[in-house]
N, C-alpha and C. Protein backbone atom coordinates (compact mmCIF):
# COMPACT_ATOMS: atom_id res chain seq x y z
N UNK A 1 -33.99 0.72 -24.78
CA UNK A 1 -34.17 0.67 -23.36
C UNK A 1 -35.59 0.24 -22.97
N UNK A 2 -36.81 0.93 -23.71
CA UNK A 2 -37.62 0.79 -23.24
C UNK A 2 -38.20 -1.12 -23.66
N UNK A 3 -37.50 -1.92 -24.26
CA UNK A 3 -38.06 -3.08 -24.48
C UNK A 3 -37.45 -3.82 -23.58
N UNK A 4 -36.32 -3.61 -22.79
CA UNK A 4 -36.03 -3.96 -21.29
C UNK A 4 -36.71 -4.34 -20.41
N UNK A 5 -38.14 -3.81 -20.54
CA UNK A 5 -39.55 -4.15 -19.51
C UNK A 5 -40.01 -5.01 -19.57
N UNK A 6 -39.93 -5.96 -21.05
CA UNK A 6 -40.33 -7.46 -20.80
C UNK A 6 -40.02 -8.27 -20.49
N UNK A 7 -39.52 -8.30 -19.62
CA UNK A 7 -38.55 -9.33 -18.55
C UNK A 7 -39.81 -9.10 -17.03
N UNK A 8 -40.61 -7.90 -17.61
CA UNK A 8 -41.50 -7.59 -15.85
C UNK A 8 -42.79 -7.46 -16.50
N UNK A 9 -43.16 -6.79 -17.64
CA UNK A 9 -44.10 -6.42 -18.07
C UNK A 9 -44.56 -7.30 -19.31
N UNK A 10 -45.84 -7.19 -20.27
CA UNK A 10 -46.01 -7.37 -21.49
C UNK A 10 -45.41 -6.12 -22.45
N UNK A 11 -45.11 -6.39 -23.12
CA UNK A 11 -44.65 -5.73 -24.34
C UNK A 11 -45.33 -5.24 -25.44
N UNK A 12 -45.88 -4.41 -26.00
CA UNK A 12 -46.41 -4.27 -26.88
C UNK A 12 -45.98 -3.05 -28.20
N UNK A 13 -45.30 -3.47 -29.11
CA UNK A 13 -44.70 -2.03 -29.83
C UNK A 13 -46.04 -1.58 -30.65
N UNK A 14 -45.98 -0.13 -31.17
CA UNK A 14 -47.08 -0.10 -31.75
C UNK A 14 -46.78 0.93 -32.35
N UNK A 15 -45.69 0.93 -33.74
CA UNK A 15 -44.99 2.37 -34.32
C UNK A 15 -44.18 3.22 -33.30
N UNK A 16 -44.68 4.13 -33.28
CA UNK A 16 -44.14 5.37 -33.18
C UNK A 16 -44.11 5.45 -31.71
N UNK A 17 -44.56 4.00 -30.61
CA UNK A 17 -44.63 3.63 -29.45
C UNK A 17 -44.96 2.71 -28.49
N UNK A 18 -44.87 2.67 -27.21
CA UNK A 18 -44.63 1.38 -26.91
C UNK A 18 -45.48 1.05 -25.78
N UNK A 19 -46.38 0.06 -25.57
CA UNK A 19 -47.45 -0.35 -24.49
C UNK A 19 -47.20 -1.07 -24.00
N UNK A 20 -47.06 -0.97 -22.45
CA UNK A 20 -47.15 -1.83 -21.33
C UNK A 20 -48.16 -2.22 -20.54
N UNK A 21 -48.27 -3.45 -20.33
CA UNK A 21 -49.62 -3.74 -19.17
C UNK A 21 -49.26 -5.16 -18.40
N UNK A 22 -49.43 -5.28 -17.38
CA UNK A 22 -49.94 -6.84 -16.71
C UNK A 22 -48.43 -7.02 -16.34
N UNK A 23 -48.28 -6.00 -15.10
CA UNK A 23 -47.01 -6.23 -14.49
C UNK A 23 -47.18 -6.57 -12.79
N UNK A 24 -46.56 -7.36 -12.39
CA UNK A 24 -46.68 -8.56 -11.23
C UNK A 24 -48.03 -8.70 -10.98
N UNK A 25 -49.30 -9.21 -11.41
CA UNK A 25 -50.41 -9.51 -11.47
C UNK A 25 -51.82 -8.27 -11.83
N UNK A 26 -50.79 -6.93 -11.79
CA UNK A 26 -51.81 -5.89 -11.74
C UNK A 26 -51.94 -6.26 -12.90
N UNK A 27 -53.53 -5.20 -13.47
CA UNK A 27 -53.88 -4.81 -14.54
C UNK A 27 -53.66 -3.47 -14.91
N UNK A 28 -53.09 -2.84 -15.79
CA UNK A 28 -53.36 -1.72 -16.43
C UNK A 28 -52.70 -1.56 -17.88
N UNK A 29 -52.37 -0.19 -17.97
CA UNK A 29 -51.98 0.22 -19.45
C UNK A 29 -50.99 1.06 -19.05
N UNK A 30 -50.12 1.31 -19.69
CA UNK A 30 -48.83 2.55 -19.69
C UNK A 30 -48.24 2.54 -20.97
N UNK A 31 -49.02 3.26 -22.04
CA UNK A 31 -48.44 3.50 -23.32
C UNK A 31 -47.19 4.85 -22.83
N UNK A 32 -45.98 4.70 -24.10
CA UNK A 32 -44.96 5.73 -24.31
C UNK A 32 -44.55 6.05 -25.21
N UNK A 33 -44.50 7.12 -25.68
CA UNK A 33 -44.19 7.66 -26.96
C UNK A 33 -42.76 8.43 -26.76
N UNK A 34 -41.86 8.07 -27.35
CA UNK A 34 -40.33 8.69 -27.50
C UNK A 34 -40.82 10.44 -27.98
N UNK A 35 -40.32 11.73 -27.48
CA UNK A 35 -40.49 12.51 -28.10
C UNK A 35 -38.94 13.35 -27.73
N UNK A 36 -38.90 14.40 -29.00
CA UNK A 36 -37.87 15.00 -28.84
C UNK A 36 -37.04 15.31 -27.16
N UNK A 37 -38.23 15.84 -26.19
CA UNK A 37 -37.58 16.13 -25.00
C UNK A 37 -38.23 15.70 -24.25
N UNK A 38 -38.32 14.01 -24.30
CA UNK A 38 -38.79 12.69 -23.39
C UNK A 38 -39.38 11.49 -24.08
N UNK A 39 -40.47 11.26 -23.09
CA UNK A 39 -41.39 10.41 -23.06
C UNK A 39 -42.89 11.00 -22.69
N UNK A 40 -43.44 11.16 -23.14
CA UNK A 40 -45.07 11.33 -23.35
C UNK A 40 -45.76 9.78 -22.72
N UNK A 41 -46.76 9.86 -21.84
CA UNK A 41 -47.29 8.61 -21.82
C UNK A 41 -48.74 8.44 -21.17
N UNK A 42 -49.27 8.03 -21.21
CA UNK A 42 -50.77 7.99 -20.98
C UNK A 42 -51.08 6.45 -20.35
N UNK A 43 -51.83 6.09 -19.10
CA UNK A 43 -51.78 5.70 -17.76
C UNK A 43 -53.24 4.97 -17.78
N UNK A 44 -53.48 4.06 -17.43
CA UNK A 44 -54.29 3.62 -17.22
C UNK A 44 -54.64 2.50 -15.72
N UNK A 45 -55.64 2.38 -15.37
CA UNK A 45 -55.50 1.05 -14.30
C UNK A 45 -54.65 1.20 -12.73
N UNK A 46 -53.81 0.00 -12.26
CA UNK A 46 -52.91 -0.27 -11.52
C UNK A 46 -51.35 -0.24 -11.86
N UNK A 47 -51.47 1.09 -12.46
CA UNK A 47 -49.94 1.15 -13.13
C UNK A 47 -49.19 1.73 -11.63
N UNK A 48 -48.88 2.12 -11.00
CA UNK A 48 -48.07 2.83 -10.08
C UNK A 48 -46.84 1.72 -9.46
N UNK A 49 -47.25 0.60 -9.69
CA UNK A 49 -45.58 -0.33 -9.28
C UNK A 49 -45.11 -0.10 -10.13
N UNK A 50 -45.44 -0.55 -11.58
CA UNK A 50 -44.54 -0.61 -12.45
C UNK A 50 -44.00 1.31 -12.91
N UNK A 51 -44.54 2.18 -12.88
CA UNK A 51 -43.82 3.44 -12.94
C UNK A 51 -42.90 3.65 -11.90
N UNK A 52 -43.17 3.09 -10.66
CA UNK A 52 -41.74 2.99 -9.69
C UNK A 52 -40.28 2.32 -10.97
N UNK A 53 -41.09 1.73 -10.79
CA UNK A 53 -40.01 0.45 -11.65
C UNK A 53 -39.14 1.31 -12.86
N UNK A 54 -39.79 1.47 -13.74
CA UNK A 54 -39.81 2.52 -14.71
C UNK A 54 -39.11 3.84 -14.50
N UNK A 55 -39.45 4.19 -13.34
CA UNK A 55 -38.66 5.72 -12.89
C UNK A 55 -37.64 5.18 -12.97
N UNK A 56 -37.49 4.33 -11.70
CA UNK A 56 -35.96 3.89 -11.15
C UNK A 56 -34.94 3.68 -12.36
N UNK A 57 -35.81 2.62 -13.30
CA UNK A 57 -34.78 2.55 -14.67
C UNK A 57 -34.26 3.65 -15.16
N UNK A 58 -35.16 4.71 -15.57
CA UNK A 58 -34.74 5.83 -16.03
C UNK A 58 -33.41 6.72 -15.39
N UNK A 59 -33.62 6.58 -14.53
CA UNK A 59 -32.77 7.45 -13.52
C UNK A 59 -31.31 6.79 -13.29
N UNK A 60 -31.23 5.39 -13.00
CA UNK A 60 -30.30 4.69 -13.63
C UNK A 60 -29.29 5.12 -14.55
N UNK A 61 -30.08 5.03 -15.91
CA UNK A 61 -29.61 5.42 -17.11
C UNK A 61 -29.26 6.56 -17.52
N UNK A 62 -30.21 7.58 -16.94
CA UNK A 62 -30.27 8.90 -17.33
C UNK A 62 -29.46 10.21 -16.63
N UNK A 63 -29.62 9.64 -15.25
CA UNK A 63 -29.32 10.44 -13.96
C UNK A 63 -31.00 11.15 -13.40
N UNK A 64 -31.28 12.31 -13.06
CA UNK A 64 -32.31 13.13 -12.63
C UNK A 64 -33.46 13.17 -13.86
N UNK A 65 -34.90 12.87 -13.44
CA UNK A 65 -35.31 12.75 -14.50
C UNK A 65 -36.54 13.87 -13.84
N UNK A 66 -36.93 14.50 -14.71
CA UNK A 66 -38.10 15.69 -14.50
C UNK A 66 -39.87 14.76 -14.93
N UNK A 67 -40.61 14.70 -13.78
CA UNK A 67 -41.78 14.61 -14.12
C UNK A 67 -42.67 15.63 -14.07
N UNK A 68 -43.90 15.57 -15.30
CA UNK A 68 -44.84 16.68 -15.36
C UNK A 68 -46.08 16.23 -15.86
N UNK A 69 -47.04 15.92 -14.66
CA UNK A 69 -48.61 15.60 -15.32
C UNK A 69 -48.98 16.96 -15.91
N UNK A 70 -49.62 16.84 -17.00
CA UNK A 70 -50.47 17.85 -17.82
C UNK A 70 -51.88 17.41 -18.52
């Protein structure tokens, strides 16, 4: 699912997870790491379109999805 984004985003796999940046002209970073009960991810820049984007997918797919900054 998550390599679905390069159709909007850059792509970047990197093991055990996956980096996004340089989505509709912004700059930033949005690494994600698959974990047992989610996605873990760490934010950088002008990410907030593309996490719209990103939610929406999720929710799509998933149904209700729980967010939690920590």
């Amino acid at each position: 699912m998550l390599r679905g984004f390069s159709e909007v985003a850059k792509v970047d796999e990197r093991g055990g997870f996956v980096v996004f940046n340089q989505f509709d002209g912004a700059e930033f970073s949005f690494d994600c790491e698959l974990v047992e009960d989610g996605i873990v991810s760490e934010r950088a820049g002008e990410y907030f379109a593309f996490l719209g984007m990103f939610l929406e997918s999720l929710t799509g797919a998933f149904g209700p999805v729980t967010v939690e900054d920590v």
